[in-house]
C-alpha atoms as a PDB file:
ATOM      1  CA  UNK A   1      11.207  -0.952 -33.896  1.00  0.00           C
ATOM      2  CA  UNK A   2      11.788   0.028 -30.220  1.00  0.00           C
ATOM      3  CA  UNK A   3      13.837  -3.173 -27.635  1.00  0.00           C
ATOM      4  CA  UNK A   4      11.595  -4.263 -25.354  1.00  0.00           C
ATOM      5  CA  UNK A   5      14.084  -2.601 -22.761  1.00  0.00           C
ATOM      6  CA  UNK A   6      13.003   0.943 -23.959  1.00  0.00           C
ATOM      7  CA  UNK A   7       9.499  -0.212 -24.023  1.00  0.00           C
ATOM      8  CA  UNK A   8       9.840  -0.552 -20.531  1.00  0.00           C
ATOM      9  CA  UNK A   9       8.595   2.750 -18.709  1.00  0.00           C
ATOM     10  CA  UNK A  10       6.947   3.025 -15.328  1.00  0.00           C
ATOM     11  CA  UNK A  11       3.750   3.689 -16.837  1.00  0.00           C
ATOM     12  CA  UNK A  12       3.732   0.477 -18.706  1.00  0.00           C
ATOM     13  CA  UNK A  13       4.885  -1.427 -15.884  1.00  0.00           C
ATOM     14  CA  UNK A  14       2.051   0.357 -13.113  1.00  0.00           C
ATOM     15  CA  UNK A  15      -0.716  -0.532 -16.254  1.00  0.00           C
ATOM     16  CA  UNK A  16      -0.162  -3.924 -15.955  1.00  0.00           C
ATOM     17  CA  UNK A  17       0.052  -4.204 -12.097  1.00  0.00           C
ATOM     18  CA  UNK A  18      -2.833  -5.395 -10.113  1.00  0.00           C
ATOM     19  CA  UNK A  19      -5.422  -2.723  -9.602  1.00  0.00           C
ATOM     20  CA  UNK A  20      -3.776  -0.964 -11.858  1.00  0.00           C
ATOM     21  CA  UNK A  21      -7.168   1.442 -12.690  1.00  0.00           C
ATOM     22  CA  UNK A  22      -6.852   2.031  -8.882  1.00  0.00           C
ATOM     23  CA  UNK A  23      -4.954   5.020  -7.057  1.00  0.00           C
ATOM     24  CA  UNK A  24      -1.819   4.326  -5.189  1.00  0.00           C
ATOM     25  CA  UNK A  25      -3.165   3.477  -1.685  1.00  0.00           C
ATOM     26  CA  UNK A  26      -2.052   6.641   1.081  1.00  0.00           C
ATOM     27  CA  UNK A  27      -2.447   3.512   3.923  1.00  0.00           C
ATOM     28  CA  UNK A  28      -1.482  -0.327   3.760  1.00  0.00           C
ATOM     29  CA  UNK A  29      -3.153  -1.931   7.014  1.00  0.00           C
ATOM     30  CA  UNK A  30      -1.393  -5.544   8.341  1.00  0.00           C
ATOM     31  CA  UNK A  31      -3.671  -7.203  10.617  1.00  0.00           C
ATOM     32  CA  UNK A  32      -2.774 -10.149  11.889  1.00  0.00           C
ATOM     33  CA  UNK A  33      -0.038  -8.985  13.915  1.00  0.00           C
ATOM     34  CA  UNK A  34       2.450  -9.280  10.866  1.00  0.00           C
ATOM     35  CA  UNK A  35       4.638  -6.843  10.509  1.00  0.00           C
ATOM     36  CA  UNK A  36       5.604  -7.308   7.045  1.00  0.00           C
ATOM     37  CA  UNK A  37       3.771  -6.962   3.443  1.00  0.00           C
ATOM     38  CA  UNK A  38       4.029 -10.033   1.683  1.00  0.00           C
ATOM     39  CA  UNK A  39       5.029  -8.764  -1.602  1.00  0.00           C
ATOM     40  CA  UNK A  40       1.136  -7.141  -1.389  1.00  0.00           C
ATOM     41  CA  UNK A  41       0.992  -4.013  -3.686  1.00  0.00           C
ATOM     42  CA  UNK A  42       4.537  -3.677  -3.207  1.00  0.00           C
ATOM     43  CA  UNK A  43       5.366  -1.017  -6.393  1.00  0.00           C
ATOM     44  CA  UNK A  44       2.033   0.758  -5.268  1.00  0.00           C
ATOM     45  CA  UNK A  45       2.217   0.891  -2.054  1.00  0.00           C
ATOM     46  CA  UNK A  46       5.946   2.313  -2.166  1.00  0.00           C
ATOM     47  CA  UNK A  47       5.194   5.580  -0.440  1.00  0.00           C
ATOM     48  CA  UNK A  48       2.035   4.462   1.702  1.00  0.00           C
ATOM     49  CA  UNK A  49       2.040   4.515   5.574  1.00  0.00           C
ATOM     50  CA  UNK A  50       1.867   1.731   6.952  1.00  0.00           C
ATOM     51  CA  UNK A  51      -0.406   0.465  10.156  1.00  0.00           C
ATOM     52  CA  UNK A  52       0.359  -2.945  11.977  1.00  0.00           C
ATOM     53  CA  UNK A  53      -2.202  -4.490  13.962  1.00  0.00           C
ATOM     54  CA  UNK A  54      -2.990  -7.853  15.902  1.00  0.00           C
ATOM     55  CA  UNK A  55      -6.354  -8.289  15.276  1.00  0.00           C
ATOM     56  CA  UNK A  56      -6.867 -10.726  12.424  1.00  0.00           C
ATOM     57  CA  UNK A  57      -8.852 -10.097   9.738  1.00  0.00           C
ATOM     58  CA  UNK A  58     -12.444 -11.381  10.755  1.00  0.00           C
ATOM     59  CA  UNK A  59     -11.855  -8.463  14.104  1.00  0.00           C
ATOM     60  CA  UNK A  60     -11.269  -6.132  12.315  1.00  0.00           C
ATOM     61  CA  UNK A  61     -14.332  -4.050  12.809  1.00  0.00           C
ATOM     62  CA  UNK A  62     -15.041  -0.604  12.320  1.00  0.00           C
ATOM     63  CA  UNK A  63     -13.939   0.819  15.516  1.00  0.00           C
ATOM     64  CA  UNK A  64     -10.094  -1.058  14.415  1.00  0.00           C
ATOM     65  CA  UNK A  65     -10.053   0.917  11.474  1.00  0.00           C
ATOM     66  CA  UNK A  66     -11.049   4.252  13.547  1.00  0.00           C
ATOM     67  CA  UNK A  67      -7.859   3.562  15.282  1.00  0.00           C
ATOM     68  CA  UNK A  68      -5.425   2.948  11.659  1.00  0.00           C
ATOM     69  CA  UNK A  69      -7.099   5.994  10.415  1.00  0.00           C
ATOM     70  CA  UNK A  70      -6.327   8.352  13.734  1.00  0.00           C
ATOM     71  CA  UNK A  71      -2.758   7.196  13.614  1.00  0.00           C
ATOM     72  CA  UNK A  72      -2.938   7.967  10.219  1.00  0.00           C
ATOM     73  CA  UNK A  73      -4.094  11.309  10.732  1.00  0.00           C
ATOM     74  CA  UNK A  74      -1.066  12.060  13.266  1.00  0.00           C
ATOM     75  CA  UNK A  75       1.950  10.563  11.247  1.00  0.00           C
ATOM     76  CA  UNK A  76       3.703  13.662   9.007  1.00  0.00           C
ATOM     77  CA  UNK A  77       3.920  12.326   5.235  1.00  0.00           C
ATOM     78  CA  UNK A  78       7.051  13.175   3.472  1.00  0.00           C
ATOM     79  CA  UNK A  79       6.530  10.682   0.284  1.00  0.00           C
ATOM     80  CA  UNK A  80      10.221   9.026   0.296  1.00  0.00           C
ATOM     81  CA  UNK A  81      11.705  12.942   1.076  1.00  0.00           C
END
């Protein structure tokens, strides 16, 4: 019988994460003016940009997220390279 240490892959830990049937979000937006995550997504969002804003929440209206997705579109991904 295999130790619960070598059960322990990163598959079976990104299974039981929240959202785990979900892709690894590309963009983490902070409104709010917070310019931190809050232990949000933190394993999947290792290699997402991420966009800071100070609108809160409630503001945040389509034309705001226009503006996180063209600075999305300029920034050069290099996934942790």
């Amino acid at each position: 019988m295999a130790s619960p240490a070598t059960d322990l892959t990163e598959e079976a830990l990104a299974a039981r994460l929240y959202a785990a049937d979900l892709p690894d979000p590309d963009l983490l937006i902070r409104t709010g003016g917070d310019q931190r995550v809050s232990n949000f997504l933190l394993w999947q969002a290792a290699y997402a940009e991420l966009y800071f804003c100070d609108l809160y929440w409630p503001d945040f209206d389509p034309a705001a997220f226009d503006a996180a997705l063209a600075e999305y579109a300029r920034r050069s991904r290099r996934f942790g390279r």
